[in-house]
PDB file of N, CA and C in Angstrom:
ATOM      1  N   UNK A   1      15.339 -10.820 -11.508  1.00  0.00           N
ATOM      2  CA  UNK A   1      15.077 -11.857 -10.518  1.00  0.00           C
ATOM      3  C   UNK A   1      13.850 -11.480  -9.688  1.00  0.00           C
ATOM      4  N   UNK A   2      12.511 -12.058  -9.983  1.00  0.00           N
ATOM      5  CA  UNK A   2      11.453 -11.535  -9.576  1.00  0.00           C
ATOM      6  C   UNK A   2      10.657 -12.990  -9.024  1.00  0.00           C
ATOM      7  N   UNK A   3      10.339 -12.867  -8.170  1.00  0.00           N
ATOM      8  CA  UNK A   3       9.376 -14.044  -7.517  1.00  0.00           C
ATOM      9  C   UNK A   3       8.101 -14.094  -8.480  1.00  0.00           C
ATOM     10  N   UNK A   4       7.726 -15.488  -8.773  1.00  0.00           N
ATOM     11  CA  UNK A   4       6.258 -15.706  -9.313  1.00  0.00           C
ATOM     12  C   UNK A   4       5.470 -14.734  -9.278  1.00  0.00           C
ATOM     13  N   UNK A   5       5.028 -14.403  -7.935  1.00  0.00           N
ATOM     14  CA  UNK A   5       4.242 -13.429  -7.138  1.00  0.00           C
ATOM     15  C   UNK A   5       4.336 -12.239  -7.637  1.00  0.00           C
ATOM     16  N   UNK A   6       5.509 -11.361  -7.649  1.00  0.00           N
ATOM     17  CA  UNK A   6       5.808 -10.254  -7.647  1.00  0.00           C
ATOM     18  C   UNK A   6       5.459 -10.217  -9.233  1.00  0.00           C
ATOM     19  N   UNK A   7       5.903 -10.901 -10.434  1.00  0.00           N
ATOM     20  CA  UNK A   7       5.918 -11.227 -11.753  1.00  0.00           C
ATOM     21  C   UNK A   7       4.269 -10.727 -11.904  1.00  0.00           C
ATOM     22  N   UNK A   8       3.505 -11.949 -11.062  1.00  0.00           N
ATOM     23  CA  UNK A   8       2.415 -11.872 -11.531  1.00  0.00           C
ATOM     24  C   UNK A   8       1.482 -10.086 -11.113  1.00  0.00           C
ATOM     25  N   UNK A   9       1.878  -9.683  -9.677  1.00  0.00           N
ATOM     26  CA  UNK A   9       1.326  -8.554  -9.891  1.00  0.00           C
ATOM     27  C   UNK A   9       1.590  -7.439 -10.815  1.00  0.00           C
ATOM     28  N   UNK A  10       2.187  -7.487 -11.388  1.00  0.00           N
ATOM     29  CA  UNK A  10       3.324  -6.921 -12.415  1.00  0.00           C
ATOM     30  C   UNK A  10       2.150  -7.040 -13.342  1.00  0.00           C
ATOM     31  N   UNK A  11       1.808  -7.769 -13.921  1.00  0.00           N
ATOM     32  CA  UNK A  11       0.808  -8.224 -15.170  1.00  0.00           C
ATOM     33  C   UNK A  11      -0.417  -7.662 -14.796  1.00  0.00           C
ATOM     34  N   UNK A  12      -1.050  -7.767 -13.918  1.00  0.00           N
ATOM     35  CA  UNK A  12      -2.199  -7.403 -13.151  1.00  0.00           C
ATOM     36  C   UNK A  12      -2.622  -6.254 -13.027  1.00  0.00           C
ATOM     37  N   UNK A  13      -1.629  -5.771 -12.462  1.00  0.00           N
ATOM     38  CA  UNK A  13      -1.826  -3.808 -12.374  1.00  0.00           C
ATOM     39  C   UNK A  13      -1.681  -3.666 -13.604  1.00  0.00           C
ATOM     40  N   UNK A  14      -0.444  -3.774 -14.659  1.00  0.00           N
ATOM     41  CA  UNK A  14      -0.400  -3.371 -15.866  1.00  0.00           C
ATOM     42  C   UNK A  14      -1.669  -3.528 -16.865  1.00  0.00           C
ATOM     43  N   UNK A  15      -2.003  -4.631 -16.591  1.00  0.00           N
ATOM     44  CA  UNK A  15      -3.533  -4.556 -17.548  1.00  0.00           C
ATOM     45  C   UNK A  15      -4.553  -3.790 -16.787  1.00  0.00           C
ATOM     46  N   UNK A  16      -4.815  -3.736 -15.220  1.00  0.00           N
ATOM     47  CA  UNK A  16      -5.523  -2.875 -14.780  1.00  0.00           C
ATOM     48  C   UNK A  16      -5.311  -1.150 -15.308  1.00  0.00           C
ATOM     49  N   UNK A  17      -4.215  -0.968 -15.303  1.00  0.00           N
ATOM     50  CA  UNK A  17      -4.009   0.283 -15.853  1.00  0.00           C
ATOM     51  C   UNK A  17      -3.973   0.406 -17.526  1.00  0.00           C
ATOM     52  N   UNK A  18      -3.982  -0.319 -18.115  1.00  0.00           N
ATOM     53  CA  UNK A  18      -4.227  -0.071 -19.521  1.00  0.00           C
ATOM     54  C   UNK A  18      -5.853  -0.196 -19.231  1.00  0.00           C
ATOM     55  N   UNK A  19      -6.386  -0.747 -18.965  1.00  0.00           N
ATOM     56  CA  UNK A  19      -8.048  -0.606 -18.530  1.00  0.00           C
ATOM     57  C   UNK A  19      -8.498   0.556 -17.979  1.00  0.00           C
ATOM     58  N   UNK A  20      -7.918   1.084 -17.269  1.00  0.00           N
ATOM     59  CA  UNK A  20      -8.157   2.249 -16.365  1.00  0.00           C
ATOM     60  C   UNK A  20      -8.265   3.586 -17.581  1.00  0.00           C
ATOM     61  N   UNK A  21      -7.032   3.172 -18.552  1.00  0.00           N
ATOM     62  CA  UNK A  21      -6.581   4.730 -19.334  1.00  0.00           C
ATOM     63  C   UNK A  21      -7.773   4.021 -20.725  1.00  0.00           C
ATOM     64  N   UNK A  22      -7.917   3.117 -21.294  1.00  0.00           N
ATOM     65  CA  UNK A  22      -8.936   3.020 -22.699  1.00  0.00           C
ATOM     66  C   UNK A  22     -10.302   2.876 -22.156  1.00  0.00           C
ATOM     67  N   UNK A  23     -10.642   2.304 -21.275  1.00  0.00           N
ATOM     68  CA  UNK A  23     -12.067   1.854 -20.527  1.00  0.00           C
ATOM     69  C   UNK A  23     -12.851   3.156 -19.813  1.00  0.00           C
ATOM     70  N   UNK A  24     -14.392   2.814 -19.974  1.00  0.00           N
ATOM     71  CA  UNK A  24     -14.833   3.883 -18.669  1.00  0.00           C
ATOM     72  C   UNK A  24     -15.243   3.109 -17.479  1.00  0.00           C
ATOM     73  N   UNK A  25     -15.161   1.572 -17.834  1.00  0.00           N
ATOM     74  CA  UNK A  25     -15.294   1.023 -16.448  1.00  0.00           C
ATOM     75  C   UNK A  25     -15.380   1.224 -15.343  1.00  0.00           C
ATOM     76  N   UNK A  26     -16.230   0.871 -14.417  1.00  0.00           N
ATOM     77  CA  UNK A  26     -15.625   1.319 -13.204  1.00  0.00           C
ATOM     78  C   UNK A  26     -14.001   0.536 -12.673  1.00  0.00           C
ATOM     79  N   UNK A  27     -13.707   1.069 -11.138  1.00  0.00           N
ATOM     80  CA  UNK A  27     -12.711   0.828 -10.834  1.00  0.00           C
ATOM     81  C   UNK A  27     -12.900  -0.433 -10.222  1.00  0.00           C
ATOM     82  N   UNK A  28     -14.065  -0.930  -9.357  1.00  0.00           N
ATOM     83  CA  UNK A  28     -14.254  -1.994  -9.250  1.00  0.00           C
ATOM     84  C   UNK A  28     -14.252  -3.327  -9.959  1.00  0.00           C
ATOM     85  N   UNK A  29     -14.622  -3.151 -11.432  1.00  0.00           N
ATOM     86  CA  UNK A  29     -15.194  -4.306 -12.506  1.00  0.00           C
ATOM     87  C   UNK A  29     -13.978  -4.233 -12.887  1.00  0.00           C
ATOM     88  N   UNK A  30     -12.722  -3.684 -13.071  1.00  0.00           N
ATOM     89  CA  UNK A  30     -11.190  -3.815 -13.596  1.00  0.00           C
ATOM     90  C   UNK A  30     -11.050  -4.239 -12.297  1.00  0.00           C
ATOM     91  N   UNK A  31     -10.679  -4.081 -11.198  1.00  0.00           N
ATOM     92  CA  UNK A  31     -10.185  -5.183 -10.337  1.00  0.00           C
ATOM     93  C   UNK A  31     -10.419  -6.286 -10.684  1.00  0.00           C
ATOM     94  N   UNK A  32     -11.818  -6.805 -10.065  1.00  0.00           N
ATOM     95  CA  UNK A  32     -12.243  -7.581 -10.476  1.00  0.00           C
ATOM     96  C   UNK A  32     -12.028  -8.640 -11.872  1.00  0.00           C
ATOM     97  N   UNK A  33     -11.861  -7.908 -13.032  1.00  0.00           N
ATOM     98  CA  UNK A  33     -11.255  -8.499 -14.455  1.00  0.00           C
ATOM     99  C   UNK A  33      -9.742  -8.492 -14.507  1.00  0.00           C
ATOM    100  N   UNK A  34      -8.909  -7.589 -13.443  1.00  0.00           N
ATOM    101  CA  UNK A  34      -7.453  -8.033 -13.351  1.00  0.00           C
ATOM    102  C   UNK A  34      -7.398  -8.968 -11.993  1.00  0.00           C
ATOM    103  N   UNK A  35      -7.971 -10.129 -11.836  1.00  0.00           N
ATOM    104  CA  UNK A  35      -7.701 -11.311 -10.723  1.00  0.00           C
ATOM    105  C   UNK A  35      -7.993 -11.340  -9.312  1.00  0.00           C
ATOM    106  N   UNK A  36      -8.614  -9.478  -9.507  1.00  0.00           N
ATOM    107  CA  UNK A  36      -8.641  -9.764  -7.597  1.00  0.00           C
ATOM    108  C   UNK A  36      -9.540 -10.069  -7.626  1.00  0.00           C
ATOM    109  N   UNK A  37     -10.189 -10.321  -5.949  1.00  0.00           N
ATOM    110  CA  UNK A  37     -11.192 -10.872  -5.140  1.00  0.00           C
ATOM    111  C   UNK A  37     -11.803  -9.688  -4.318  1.00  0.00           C
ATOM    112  N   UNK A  38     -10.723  -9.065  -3.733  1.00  0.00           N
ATOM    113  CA  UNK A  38     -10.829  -8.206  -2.509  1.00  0.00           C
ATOM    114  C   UNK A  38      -9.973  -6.675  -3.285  1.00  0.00           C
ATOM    115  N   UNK A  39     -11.126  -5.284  -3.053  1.00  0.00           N
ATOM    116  CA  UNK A  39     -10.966  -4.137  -3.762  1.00  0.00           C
ATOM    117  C   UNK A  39      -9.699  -4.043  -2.805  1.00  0.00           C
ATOM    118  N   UNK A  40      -9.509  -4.159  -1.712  1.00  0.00           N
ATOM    119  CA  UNK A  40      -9.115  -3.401  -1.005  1.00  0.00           C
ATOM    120  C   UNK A  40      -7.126  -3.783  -1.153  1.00  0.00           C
ATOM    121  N   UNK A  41      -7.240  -4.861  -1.537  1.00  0.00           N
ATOM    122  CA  UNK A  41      -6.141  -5.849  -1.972  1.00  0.00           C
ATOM    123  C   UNK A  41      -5.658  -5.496  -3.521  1.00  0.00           C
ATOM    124  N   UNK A  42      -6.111  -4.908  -4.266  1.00  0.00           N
ATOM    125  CA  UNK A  42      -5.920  -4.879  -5.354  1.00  0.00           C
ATOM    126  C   UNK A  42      -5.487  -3.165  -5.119  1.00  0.00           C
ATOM    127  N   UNK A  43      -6.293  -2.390  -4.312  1.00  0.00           N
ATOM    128  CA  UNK A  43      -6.015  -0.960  -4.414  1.00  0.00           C
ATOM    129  C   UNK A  43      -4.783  -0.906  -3.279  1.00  0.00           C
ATOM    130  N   UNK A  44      -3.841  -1.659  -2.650  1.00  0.00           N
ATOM    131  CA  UNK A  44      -3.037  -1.995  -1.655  1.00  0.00           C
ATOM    132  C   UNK A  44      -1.915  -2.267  -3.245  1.00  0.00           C
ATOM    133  N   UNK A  45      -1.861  -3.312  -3.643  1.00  0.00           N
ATOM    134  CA  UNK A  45      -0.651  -3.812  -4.829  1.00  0.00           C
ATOM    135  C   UNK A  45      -0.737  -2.441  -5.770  1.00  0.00           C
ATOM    136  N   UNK A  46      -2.109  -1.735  -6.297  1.00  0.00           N
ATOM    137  CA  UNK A  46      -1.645  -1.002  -7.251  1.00  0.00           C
ATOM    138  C   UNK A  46      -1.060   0.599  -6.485  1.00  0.00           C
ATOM    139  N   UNK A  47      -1.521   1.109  -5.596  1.00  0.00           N
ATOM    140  CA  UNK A  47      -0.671   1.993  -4.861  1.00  0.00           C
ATOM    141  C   UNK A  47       0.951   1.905  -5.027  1.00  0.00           C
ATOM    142  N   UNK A  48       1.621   0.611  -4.198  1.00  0.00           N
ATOM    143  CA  UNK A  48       2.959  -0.143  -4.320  1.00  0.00           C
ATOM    144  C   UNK A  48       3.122   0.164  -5.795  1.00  0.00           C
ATOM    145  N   UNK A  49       2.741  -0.217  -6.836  1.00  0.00           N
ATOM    146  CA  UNK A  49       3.213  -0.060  -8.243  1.00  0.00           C
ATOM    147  C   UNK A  49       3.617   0.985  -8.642  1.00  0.00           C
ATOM    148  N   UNK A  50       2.214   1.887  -8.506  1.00  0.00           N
ATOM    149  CA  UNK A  50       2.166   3.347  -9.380  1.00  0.00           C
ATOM    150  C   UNK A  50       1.843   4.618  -8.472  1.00  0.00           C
ATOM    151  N   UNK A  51       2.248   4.284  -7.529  1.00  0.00           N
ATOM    152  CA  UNK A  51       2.132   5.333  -6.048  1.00  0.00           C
ATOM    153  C   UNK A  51       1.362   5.980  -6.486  1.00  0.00           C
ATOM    154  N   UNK A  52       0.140   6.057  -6.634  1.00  0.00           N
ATOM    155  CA  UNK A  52      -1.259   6.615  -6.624  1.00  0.00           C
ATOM    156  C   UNK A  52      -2.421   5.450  -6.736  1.00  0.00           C
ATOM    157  N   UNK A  53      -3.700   6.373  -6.243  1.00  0.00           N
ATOM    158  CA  UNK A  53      -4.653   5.073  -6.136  1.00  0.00           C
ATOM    159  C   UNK A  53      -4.835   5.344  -7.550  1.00  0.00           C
ATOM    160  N   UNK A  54      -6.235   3.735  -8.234  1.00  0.00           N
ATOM    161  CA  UNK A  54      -6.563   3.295  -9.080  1.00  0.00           C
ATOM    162  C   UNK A  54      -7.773   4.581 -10.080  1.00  0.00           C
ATOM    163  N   UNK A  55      -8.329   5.617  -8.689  1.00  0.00           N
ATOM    164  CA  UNK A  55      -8.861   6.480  -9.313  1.00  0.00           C
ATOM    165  C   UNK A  55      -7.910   7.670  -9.558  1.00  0.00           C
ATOM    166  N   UNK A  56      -7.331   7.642  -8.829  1.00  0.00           N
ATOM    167  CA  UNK A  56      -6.186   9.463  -9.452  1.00  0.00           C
ATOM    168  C   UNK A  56      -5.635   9.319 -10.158  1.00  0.00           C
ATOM    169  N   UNK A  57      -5.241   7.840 -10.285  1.00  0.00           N
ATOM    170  CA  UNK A  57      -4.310   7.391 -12.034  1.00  0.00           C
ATOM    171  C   UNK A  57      -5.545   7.376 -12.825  1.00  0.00           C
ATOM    172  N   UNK A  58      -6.951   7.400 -12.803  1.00  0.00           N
ATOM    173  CA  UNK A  58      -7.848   7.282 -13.902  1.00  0.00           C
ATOM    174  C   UNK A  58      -7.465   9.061 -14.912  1.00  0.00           C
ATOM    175  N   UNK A  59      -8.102   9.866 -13.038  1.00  0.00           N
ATOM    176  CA  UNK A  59      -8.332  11.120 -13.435  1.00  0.00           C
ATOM    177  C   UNK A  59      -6.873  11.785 -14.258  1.00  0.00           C
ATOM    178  N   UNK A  60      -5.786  11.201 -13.449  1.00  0.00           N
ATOM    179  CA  UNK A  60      -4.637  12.141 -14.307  1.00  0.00           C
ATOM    180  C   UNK A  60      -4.402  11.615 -16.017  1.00  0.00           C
ATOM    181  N   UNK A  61      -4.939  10.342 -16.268  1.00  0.00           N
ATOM    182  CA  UNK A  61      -5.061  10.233 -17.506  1.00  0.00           C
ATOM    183  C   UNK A  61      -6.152  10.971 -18.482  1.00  0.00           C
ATOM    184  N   UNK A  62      -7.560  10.750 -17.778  1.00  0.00           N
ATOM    185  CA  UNK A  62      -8.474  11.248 -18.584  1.00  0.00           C
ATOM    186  C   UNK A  62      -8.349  13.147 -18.860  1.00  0.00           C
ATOM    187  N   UNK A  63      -7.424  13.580 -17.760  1.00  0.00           N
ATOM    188  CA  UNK A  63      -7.831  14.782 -17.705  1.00  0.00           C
ATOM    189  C   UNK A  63      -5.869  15.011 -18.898  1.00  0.00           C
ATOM    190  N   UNK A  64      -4.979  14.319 -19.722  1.00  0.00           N
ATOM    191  CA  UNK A  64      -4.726  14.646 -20.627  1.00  0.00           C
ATOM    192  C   UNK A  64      -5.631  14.735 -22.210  1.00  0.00           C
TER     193      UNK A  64
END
């Protein structure tokens, strides 16, 4: 039982983070390509998700 909302950030981060771990993108241009507008809004929802920011989840992937 998940609100629209909640559903949709759900999708959002998840593709941000499959972007994060195959991509060298920056962290900005994956926001940006997962729906946000505002970095600061997008690094606010993905914290809540994966209790780390969008770059320490880069580094703890790249550095397996």
């Amino acid at each position: 039982n998940k609100t629209f909302l909640e559903f949709l950030v759900e999708v959002r981060i998840g593709y941000a983070c499959k972007q994060l771990i195959e991509t060298d993108k920056p962290v900005n241009q994956i926001c940006s390509d997962s729906g946000y507008n505002s970095l600061s809004n997008f690094n606010l929802y993905f914290k809540k998700m994966t209790k780390m920011s969008p770059l320490v989840f880069k580094k703890n992937y790249q550095s397996k």
